[in-house]
N, C-alpha and C. Protein backbone atom coordinates (compact mmCIF):
# COMPACT_ATOMS: atom_id res chain seq x y z
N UNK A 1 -13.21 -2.22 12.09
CA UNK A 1 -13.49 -0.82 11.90
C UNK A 1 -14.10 -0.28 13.20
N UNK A 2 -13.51 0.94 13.62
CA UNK A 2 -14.09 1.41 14.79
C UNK A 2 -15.42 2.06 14.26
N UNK A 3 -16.45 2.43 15.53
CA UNK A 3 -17.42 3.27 15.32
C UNK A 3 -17.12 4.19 15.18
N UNK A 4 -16.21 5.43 15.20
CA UNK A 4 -16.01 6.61 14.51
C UNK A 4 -15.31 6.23 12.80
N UNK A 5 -15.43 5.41 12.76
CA UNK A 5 -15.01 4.85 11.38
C UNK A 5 -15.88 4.80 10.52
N UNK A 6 -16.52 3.76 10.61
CA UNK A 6 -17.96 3.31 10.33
C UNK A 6 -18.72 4.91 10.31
N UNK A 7 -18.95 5.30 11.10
CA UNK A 7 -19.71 7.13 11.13
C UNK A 7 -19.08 7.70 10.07
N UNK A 8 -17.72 7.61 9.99
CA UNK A 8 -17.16 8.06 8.73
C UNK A 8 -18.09 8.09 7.66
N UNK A 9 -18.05 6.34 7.16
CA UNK A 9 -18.23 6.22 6.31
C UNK A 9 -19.70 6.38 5.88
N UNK A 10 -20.44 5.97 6.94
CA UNK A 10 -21.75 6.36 6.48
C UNK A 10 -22.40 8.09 6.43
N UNK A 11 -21.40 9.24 7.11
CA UNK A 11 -21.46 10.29 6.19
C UNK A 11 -21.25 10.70 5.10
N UNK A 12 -19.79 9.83 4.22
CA UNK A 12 -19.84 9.52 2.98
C UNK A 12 -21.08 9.63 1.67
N UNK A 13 -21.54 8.24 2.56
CA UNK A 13 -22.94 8.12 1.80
C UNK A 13 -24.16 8.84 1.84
N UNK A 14 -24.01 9.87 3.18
CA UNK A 14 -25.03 11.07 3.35
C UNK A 14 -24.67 11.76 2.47
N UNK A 15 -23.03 12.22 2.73
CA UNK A 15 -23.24 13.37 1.96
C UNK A 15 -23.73 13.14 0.17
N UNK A 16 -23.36 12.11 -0.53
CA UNK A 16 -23.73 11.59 -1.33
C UNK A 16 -25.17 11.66 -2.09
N UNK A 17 -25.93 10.98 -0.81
CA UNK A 17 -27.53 11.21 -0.87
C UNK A 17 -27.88 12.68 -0.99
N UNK A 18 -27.44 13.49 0.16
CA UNK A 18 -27.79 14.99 -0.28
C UNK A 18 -27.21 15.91 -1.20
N UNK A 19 -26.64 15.08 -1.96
CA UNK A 19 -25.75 16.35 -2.98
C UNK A 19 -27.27 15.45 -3.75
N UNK A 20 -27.57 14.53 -4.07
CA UNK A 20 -28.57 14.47 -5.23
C UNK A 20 -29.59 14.80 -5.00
N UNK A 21 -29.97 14.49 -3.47
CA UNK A 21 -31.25 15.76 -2.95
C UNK A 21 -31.74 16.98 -3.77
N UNK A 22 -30.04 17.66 -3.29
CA UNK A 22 -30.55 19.13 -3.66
C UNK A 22 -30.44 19.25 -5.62
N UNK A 23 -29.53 18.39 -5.94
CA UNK A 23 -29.85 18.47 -7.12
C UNK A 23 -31.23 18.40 -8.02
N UNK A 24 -31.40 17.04 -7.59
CA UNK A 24 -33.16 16.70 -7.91
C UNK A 24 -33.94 18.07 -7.62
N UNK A 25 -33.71 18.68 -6.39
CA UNK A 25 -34.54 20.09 -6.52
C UNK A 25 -34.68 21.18 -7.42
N UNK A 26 -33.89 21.21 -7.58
CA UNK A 26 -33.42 22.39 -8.76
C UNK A 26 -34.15 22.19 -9.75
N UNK A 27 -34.66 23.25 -10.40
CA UNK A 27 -35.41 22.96 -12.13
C UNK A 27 -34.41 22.47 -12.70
N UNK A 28 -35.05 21.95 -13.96
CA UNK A 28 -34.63 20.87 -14.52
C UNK A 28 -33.42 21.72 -15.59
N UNK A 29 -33.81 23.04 -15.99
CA UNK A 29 -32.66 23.98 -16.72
C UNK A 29 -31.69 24.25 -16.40
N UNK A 30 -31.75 24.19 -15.02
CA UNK A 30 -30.37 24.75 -14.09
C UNK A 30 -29.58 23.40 -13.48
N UNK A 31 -30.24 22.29 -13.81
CA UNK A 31 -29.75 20.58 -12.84
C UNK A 31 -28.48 21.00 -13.94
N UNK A 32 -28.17 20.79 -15.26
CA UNK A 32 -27.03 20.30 -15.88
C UNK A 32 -25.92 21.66 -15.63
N UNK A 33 -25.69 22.24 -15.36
CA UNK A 33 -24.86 23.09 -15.56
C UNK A 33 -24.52 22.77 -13.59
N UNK A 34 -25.40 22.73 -13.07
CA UNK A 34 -25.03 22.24 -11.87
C UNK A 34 -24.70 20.64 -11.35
N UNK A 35 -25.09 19.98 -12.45
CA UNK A 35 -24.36 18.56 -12.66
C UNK A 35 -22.90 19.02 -12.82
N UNK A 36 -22.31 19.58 -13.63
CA UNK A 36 -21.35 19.64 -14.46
C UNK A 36 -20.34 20.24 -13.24
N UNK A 37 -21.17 21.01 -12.45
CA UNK A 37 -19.90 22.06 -11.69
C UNK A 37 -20.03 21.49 -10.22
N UNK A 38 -21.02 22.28 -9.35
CA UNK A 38 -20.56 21.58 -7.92
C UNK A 38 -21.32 20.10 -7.59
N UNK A 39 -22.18 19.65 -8.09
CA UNK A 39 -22.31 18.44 -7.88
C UNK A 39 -21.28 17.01 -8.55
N UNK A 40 -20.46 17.56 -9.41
CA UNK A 40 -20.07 16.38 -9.81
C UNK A 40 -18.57 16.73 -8.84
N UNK A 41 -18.18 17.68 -8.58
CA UNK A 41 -17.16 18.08 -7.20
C UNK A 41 -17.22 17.71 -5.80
N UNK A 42 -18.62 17.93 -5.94
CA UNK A 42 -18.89 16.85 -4.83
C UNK A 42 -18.49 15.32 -4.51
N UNK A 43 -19.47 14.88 -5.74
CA UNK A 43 -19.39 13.27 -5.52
C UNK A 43 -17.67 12.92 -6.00
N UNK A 44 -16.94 13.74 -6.93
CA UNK A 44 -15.63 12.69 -7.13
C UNK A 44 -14.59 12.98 -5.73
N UNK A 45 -15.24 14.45 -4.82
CA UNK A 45 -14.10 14.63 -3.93
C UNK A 45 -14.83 13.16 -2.66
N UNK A 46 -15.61 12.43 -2.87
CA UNK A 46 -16.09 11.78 -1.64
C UNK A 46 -15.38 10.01 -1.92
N UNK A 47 -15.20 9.42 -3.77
CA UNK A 47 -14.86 8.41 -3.74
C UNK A 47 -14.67 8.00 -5.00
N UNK A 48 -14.38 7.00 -5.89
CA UNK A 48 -14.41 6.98 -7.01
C UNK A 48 -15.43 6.06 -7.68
N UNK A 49 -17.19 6.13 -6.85
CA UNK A 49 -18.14 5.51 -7.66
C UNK A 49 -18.98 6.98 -8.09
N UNK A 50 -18.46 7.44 -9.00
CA UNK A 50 -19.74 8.36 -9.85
C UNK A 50 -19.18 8.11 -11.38
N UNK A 51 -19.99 8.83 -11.82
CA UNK A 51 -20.04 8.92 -13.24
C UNK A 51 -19.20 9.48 -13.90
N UNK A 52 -18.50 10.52 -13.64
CA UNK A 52 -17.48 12.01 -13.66
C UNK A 52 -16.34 11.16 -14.19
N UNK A 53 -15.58 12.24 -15.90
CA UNK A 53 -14.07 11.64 -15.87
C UNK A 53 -13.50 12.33 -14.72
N UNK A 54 -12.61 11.94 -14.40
CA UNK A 54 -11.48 12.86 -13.39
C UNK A 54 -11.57 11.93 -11.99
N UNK A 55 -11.19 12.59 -10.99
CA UNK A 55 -11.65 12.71 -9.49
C UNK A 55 -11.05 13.33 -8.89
N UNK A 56 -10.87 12.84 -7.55
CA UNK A 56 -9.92 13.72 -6.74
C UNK A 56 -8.60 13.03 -6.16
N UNK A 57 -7.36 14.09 -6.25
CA UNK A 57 -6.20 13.15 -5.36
C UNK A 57 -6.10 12.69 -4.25
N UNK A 58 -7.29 12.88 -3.29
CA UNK A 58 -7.19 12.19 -1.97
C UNK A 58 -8.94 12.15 -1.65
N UNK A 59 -9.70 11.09 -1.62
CA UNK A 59 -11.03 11.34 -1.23
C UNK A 59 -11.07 11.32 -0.41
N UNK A 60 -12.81 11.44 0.29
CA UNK A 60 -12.99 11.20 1.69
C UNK A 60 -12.50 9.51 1.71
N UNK A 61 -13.01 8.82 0.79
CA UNK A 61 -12.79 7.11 1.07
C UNK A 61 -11.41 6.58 1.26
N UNK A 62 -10.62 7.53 0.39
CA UNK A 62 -8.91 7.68 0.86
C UNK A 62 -8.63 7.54 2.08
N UNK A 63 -9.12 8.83 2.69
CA UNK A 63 -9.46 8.70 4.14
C UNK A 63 -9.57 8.07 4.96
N UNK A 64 -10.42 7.14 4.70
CA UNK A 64 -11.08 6.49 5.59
C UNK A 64 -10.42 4.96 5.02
N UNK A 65 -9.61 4.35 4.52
CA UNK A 65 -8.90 3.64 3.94
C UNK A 65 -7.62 3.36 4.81
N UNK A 66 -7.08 4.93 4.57
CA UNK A 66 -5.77 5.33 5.30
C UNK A 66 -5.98 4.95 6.78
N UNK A 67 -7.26 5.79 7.33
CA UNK A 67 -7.43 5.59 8.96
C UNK A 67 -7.44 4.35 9.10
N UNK A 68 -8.40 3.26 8.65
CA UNK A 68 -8.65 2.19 8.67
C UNK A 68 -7.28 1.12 8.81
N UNK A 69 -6.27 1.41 7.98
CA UNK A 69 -4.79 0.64 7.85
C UNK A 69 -4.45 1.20 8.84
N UNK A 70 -4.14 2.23 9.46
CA UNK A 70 -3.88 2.89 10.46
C UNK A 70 -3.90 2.01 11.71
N UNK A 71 -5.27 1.97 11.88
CA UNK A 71 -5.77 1.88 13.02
C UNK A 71 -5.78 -0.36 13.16
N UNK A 72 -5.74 -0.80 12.28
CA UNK A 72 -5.36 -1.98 12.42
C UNK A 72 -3.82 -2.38 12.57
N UNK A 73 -2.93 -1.84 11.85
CA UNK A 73 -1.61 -2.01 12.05
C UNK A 73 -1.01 -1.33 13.89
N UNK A 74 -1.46 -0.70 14.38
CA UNK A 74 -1.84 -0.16 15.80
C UNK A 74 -2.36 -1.09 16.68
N UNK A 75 -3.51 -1.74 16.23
CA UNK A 75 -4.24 -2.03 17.00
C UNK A 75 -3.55 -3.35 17.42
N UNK A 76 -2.44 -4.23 16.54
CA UNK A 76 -2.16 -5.27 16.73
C UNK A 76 -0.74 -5.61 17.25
N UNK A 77 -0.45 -4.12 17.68
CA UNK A 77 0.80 -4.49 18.08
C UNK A 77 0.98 -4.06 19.79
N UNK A 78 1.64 -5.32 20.49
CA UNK A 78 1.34 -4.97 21.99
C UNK A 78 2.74 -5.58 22.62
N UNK A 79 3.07 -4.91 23.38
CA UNK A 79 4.46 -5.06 24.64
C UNK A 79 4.28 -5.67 25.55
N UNK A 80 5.02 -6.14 25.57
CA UNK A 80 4.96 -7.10 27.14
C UNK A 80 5.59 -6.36 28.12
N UNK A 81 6.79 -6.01 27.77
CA UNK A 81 8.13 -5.13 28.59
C UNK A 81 8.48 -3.70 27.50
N UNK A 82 9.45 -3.10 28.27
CA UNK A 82 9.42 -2.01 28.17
C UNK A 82 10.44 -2.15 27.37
N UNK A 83 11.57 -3.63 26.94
CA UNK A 83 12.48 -3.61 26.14
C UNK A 83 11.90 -3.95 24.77
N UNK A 84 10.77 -4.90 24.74
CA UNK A 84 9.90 -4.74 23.69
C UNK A 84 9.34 -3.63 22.69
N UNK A 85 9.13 -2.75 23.56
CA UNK A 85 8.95 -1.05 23.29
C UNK A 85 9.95 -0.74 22.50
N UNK A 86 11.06 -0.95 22.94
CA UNK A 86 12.26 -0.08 23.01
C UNK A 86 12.41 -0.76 21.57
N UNK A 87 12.53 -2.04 21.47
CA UNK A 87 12.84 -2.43 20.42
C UNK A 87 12.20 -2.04 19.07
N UNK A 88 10.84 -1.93 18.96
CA UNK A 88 9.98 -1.85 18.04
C UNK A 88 10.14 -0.06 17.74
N UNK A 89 10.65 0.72 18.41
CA UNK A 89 11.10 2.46 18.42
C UNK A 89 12.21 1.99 17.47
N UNK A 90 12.81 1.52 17.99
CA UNK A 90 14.53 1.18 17.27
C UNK A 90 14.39 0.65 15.92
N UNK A 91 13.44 -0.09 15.54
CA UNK A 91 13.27 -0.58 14.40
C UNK A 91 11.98 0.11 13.09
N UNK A 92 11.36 1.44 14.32
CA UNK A 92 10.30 1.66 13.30
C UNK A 92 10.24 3.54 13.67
N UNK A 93 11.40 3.57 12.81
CA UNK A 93 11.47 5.28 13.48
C UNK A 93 10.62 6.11 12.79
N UNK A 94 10.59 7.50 13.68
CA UNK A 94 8.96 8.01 12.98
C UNK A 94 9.34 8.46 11.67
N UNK A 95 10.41 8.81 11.28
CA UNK A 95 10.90 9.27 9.99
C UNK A 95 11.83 8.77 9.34
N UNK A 96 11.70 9.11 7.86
CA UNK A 96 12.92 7.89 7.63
C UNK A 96 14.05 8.92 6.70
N UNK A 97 13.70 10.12 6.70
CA UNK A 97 15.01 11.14 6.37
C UNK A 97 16.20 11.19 7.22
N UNK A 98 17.24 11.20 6.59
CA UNK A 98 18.42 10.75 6.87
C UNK A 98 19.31 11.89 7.25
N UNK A 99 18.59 13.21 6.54
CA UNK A 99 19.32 14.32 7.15
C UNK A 99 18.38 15.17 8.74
N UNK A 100 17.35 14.08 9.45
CA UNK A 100 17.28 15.00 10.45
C UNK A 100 18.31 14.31 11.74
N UNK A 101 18.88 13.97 11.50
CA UNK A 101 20.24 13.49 12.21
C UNK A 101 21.25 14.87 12.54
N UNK A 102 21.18 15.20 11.28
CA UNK A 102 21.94 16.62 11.21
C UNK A 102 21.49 17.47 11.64
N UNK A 103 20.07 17.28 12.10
CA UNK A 103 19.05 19.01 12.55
C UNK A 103 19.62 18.79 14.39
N UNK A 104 19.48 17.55 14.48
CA UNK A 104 19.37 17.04 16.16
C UNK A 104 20.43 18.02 16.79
């Protein structure tokens, strides 16, 4: 995991910490109705450890999941020559729709 990775993730867990911050602040009449609405929006858009049915279709941890595969499948692939290159283009094209052949 890179260090902008890692930073990722441990804003994750900030933001996390301060959504219950400000919750805990709030009188105690107004915490549930603000449980219910932007704090629990909060925590399911960041990952899928809260309490909340539901969540979200792409979290921040999605995110940072995705980058993470990303950035290892990248990181491990290296050329010697420039036919090496060539080869690994030829075999791993950026798209795999069949009609932008027809746009070209």
């Amino acid at each position: 995991m890179t260090e902008d990775q890692e930073r990722f993730e441990e804003i994750i867990g900030e933001i996390s910490e301060l959504a219950k911050e400000a919750l805990d602040l709030l009188p105690e009449d107004i915490q549930e109705s603000a449980k219910s609405y932007w704090y629990s929006h909060i925590l399911c858009s960041l990952n899928d450890d809260h309490e909340f049915i539901g969540g979200s279709m792409l979290h921040m941890n999605d995110s940072l999941e995705e980058w993470s595969a990303s950035h290892e499948s990248n990181s491990h692939v290296q050329f010697n020559t420039q036919e090496e290159w060539d080869d690994y283009v030829a075999r791993n094209p950026l798209s795999n729709d069949e009609d932008d052949e027809d746009n070209i």
